[in-house]
N, C-alpha and C. Protein backbone atom coordinates (compact mmCIF):
# COMPACT_ATOMS: atom_id res chain seq x y z
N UNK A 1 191.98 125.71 112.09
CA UNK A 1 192.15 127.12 112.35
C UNK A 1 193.00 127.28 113.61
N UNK A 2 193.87 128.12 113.24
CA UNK A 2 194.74 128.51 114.48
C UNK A 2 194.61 130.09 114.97
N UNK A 3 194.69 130.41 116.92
CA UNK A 3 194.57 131.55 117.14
C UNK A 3 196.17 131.87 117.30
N UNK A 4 196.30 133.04 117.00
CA UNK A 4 197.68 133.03 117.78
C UNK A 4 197.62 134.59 118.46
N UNK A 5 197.15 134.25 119.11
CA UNK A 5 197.10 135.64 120.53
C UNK A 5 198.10 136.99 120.39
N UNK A 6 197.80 138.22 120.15
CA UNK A 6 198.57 139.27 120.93
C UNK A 6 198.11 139.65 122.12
N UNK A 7 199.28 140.42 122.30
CA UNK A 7 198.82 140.85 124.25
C UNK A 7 199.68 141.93 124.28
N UNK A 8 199.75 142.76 125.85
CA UNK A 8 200.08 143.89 126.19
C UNK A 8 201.32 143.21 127.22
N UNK A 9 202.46 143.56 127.03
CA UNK A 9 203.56 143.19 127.98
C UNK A 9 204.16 144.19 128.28
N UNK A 10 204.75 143.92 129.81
CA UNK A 10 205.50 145.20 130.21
C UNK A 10 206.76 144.33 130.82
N UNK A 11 208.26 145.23 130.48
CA UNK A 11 209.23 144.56 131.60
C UNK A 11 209.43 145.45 133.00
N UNK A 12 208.28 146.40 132.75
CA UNK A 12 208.66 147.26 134.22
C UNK A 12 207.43 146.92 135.43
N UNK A 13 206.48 145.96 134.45
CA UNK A 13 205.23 145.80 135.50
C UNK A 13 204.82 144.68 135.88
N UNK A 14 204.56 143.86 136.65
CA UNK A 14 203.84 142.71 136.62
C UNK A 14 202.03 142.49 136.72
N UNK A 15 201.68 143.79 136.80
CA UNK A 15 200.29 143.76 137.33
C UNK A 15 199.89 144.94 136.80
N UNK A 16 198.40 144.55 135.45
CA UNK A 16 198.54 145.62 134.74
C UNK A 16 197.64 146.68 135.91
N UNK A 17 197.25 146.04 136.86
CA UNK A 17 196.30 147.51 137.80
C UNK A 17 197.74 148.39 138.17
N UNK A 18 198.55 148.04 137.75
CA UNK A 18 200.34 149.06 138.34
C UNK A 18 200.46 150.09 137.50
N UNK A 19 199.88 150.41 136.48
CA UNK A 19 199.91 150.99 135.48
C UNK A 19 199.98 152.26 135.51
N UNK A 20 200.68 153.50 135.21
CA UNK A 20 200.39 154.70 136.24
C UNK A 20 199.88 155.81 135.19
N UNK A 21 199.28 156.39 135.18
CA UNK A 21 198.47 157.46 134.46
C UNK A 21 199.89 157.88 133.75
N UNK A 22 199.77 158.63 132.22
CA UNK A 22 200.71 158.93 131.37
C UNK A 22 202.02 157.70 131.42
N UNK A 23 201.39 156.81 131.44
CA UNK A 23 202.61 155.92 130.79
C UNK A 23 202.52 155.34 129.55
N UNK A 24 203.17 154.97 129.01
CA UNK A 24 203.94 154.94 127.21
C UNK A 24 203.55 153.56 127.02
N UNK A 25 202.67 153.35 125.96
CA UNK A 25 201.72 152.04 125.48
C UNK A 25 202.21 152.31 123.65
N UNK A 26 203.25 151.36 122.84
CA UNK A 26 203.84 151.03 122.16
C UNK A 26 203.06 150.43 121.39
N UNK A 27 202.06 150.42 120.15
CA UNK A 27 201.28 149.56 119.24
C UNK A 27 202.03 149.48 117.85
N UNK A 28 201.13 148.55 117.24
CA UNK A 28 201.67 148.55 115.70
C UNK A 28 201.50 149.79 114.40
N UNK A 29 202.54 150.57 113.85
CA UNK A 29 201.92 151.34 113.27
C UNK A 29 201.72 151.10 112.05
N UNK A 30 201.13 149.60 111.41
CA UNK A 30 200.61 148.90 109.99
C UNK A 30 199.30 149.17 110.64
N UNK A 31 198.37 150.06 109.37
CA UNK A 31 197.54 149.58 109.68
C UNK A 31 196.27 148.85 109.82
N UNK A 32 197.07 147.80 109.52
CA UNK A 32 195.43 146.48 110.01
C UNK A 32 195.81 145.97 111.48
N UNK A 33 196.99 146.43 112.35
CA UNK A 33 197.58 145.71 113.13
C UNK A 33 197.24 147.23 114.22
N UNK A 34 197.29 148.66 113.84
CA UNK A 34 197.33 149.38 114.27
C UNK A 34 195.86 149.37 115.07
N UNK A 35 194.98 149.13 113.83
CA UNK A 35 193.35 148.86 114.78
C UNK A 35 193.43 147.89 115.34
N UNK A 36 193.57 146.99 115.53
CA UNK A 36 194.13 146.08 116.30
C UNK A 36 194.02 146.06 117.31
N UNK A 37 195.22 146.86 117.85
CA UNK A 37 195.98 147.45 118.58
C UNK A 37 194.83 148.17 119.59
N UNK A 38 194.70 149.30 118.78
CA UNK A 38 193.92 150.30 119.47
C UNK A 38 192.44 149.99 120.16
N UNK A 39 191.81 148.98 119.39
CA UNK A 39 190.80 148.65 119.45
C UNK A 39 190.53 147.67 120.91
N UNK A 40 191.83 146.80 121.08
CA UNK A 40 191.87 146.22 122.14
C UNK A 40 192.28 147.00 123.63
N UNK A 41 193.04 148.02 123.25
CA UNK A 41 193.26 148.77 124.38
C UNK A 41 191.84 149.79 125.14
N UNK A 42 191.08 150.11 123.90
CA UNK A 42 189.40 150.41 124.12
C UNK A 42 189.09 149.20 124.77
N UNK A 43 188.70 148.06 124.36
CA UNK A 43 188.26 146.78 124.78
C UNK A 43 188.47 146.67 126.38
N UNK A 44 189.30 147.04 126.74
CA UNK A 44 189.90 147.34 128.01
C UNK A 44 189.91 148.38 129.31
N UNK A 45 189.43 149.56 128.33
CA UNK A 45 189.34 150.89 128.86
C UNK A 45 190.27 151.66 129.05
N UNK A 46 191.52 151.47 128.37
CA UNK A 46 192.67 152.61 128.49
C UNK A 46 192.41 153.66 127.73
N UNK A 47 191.35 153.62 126.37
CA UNK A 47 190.98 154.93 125.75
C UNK A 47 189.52 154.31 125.20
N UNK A 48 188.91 155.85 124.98
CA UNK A 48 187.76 155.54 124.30
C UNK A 48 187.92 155.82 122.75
N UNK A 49 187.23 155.09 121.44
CA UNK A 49 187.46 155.24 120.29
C UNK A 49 186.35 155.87 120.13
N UNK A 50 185.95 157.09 119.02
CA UNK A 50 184.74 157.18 117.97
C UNK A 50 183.97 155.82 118.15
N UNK A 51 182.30 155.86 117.94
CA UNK A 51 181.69 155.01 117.77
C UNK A 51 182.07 154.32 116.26
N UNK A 52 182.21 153.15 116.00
CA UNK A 52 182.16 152.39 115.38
C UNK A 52 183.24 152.15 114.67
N UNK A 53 183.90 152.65 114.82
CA UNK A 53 185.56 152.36 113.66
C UNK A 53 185.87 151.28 114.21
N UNK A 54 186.10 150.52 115.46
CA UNK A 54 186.51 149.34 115.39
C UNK A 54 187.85 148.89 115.19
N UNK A 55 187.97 147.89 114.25
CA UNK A 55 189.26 147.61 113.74
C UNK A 55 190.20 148.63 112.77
N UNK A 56 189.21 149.44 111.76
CA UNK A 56 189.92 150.89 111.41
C UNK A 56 190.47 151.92 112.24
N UNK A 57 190.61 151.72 113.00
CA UNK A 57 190.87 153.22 114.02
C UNK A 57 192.08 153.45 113.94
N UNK A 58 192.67 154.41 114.16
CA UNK A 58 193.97 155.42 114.26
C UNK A 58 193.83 156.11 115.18
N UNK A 59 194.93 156.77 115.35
CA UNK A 59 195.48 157.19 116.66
C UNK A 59 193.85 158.88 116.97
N UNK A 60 193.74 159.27 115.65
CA UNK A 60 193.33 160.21 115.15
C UNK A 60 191.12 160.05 115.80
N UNK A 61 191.22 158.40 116.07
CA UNK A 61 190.13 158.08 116.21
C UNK A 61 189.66 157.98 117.86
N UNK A 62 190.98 158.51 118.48
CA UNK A 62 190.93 158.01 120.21
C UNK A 62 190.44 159.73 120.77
N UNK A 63 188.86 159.23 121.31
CA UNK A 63 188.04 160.35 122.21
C UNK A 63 188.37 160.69 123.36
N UNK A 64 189.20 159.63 124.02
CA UNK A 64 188.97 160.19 125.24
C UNK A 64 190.37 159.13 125.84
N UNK A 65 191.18 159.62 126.68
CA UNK A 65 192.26 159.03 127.28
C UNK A 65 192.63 159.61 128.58
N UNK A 66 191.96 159.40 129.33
CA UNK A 66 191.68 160.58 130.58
C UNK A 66 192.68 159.62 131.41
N UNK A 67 194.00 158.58 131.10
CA UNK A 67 195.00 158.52 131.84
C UNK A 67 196.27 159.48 131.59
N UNK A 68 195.91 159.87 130.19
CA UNK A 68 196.65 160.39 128.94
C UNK A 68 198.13 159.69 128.71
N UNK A 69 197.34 158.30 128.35
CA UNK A 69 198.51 157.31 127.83
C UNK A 69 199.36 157.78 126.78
N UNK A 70 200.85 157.71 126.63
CA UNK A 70 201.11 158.04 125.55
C UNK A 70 201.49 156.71 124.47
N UNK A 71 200.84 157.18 124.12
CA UNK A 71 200.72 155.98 122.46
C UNK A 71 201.77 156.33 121.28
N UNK A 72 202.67 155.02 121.26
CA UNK A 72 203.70 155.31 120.05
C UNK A 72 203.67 154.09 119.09
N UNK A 73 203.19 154.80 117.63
CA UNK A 73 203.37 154.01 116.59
C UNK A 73 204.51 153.10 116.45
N UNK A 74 204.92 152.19 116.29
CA UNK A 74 206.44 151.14 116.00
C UNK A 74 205.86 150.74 114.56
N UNK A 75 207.27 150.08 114.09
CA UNK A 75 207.54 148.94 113.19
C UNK A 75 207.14 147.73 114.03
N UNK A 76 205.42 146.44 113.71
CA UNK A 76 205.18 145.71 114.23
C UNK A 76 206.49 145.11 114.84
N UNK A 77 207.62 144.49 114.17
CA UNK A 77 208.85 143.69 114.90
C UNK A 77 209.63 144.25 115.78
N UNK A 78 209.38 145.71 116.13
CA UNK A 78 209.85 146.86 116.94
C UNK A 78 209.15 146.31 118.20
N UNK A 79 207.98 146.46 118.02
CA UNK A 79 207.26 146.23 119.34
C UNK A 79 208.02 145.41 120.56
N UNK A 80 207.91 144.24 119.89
CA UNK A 80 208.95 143.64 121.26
C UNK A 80 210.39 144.29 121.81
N UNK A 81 210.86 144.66 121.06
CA UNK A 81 212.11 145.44 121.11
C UNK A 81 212.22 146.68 121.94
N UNK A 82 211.08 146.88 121.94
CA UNK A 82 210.60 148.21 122.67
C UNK A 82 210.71 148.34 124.39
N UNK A 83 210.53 147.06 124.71
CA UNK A 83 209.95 146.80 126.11
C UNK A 83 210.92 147.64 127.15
N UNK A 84 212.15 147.62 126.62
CA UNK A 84 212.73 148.48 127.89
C UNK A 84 212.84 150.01 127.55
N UNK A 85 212.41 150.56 126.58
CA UNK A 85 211.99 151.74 126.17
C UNK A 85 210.19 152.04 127.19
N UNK A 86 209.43 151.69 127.00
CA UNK A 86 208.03 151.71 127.48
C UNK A 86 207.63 151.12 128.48
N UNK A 87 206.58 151.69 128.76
CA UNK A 87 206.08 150.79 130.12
C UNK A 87 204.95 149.71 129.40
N UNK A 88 204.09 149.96 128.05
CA UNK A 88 203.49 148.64 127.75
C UNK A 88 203.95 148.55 126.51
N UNK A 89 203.68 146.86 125.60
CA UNK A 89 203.82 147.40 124.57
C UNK A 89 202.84 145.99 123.81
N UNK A 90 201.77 146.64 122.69
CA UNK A 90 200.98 145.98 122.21
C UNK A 90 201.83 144.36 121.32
N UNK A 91 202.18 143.37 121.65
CA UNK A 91 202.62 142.78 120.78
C UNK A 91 202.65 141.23 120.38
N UNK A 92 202.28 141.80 119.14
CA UNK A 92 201.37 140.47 117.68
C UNK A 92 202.36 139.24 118.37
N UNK A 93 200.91 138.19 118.31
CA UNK A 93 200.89 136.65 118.08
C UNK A 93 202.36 136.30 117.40
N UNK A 94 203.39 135.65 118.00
CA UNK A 94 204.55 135.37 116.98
C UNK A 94 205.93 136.29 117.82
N UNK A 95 205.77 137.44 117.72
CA UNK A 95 207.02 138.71 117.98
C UNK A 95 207.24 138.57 119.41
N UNK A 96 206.06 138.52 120.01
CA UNK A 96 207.08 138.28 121.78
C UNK A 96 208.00 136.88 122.03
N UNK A 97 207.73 135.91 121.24
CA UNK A 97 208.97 134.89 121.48
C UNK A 97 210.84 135.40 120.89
N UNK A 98 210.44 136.40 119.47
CA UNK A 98 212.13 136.76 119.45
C UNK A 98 212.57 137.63 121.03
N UNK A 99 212.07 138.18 121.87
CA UNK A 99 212.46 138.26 122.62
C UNK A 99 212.20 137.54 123.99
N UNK A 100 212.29 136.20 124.00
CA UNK A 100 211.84 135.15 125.10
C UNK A 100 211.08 135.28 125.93
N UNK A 101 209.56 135.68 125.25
CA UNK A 101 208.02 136.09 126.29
C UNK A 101 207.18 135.13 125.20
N UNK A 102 206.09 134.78 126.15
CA UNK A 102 205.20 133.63 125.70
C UNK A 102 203.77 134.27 126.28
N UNK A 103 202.61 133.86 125.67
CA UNK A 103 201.46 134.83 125.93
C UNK A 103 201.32 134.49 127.51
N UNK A 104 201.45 133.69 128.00
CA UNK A 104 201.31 133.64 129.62
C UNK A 104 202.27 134.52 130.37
N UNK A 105 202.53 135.55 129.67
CA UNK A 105 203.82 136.54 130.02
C UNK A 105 203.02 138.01 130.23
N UNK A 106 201.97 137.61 129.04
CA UNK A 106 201.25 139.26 128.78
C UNK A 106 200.38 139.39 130.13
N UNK A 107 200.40 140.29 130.38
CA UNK A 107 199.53 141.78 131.36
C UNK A 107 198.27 141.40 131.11
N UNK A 108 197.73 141.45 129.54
CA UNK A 108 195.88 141.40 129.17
C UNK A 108 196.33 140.59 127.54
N UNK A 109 195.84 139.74 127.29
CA UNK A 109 196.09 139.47 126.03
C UNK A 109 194.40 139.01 125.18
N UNK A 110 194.83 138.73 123.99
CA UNK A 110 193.36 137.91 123.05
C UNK A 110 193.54 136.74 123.46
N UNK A 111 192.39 135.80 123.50
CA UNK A 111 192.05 134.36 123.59
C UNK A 111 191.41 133.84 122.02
N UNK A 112 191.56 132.72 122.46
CA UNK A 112 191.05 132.06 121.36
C UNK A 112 189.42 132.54 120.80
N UNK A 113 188.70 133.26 121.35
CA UNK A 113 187.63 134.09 120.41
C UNK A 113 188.00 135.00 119.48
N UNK A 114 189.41 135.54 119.50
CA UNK A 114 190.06 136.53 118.90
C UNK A 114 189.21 136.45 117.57
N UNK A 115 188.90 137.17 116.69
CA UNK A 115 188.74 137.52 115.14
C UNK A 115 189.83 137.25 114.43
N UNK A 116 191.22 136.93 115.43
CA UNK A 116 192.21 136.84 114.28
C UNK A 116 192.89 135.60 114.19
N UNK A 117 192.55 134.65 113.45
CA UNK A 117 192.61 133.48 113.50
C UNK A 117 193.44 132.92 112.08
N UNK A 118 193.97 132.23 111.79
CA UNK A 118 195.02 131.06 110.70
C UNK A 118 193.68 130.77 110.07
N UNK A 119 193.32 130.97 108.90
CA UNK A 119 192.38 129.75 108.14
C UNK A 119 193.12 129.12 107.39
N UNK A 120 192.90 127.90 106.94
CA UNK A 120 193.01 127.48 105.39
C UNK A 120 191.66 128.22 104.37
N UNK A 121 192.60 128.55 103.46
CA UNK A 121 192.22 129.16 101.92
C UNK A 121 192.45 128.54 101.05
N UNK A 122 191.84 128.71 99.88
CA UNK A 122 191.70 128.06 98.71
C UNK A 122 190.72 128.46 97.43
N UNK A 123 191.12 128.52 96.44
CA UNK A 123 190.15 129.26 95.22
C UNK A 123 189.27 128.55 95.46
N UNK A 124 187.81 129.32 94.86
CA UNK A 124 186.77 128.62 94.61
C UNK A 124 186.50 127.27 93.91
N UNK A 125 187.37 127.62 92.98
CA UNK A 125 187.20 126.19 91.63
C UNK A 125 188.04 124.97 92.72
N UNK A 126 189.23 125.18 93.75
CA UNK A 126 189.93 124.55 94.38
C UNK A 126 189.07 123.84 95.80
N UNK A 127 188.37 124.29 96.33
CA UNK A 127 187.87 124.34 97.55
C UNK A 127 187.42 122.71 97.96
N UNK A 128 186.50 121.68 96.92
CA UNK A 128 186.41 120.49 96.69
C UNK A 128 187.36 119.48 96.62
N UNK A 129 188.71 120.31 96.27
CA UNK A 129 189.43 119.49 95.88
C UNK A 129 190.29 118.51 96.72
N UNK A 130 190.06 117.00 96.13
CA UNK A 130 190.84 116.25 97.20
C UNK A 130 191.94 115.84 97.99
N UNK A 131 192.92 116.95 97.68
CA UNK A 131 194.11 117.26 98.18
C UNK A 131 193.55 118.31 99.36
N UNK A 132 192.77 119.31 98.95
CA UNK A 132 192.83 120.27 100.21
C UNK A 132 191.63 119.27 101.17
N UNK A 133 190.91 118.89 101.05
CA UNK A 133 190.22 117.74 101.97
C UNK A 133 191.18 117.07 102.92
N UNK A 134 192.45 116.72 102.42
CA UNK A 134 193.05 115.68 103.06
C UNK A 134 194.09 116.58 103.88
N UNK A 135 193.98 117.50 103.65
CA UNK A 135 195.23 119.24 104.21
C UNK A 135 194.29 119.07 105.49
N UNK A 136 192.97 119.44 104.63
CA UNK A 136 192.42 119.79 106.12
C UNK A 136 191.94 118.71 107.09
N UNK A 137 191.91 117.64 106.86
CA UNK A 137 191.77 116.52 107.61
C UNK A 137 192.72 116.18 108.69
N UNK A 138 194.22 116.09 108.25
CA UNK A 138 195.53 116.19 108.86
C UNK A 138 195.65 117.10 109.96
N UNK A 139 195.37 118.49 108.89
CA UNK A 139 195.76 119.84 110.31
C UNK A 139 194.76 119.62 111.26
N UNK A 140 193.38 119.42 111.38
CA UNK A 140 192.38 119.33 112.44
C UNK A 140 192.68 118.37 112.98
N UNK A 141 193.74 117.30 112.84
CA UNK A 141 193.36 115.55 113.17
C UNK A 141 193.77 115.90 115.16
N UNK A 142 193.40 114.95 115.80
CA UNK A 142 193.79 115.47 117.38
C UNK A 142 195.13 115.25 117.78
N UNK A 143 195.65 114.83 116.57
CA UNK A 143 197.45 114.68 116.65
C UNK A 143 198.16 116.05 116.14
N UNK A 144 197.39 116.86 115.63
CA UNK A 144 198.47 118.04 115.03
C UNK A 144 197.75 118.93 116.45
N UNK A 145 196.34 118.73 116.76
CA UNK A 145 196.24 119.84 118.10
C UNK A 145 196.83 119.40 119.39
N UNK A 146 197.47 118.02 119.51
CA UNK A 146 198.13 117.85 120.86
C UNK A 146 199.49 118.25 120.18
N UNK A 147 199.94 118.22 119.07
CA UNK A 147 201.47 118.54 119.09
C UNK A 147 201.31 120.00 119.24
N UNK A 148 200.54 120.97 118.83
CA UNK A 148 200.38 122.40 118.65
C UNK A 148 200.46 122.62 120.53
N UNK A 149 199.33 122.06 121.17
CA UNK A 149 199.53 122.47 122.44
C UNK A 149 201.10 122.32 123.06
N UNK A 150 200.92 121.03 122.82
CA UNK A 150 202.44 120.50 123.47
C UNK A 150 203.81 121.35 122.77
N UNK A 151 204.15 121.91 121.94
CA UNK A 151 205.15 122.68 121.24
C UNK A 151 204.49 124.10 121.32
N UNK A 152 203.88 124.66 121.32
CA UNK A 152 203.78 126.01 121.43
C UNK A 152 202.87 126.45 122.78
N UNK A 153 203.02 125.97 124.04
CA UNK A 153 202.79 126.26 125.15
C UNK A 153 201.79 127.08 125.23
N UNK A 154 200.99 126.84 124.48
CA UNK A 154 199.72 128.19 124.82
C UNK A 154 199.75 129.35 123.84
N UNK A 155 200.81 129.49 123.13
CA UNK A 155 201.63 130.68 122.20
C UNK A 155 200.37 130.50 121.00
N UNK A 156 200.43 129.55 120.52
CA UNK A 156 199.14 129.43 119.73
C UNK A 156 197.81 128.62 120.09
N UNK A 157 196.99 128.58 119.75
CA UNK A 157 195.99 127.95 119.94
C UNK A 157 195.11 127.54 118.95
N UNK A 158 194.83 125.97 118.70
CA UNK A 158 194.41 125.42 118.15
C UNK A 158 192.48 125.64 117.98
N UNK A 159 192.03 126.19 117.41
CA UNK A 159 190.33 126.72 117.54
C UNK A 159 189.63 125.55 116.82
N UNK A 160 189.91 123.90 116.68
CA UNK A 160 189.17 123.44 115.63
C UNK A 160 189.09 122.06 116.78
N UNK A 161 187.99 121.48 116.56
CA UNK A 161 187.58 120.55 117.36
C UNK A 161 188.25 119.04 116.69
């Protein structure tokens, strides 16, 4: 299982306590990426959500924003693109490297507890089978998690012992 972290990056800030009341926080507007999004910026305290929506939430679901951040939907691959438009901008595991940022770049990001993690899948009738045994033997082996560390600098993270 692999994590691969989003985070909150800014090119106008280095320190997210710099953050100044009504400034422009850029998320994904897909939405499984959109709760996401939103959910982590709650996680944080930039807004409060409705009780329990969670990972469903929409913009429609935010109670309380008493910095009165302004929040703009993107095209997820927008997000990075965004950065000199906004002062933050929410963006997915993968998209901050087309523009040369690495999660040790982000402001607040997910760690490897994240919920959003790489599995291997496989049909039921498949799951036994001794090809995917040997898939998954390989990807866990401590040679694919030192090359993962060593080639993706922290960008992903390896969650399997």
């Amino acid at each position: 299982m692999l994590a691969w972290p989003s985070g909150l990056y800014s090119n106008r800030y280095k320190n997210i306590n710099d953050i100044p009341d009504g400034a422009t926080i850029s998320i994904p507007q897909d939405p499984s990426n959109n709760g996401r999004a939103l959910d982590f910026l709650a996680q944080h305290g930039f807004i409060k959500l409705k009780e329990g929506v969670g990972l469903s939430a929409t913009k429609k679901d935010i109670i309380e924003n008493k910095r009165n951040f302004k929040i703009v939907e993107l095209d997820q691959g927008m997000s990075a693109k965004s950065l000199d438009d906004v002062d933050l901008a929410f963006i997915l595991g993968g998209y901050q490297t087309a523009v040369g940022l690495h999660l040790k770049d982000a402001l607040l990001a997910e760690d490897s507890t994240s919920e959003f993690i790489g599995v291997i899948t496989t049909r039921a009738d498949n799951q036994n089978d001794e090809k995917i045994e040997k898939l998954k033997t390989v990807l866990h082996s401590p040679d694919v998690k030192k090359f993962i560390e060593t080639t993706f600098e922290g960008d992903i993270i390896p969650v399997f012992e």
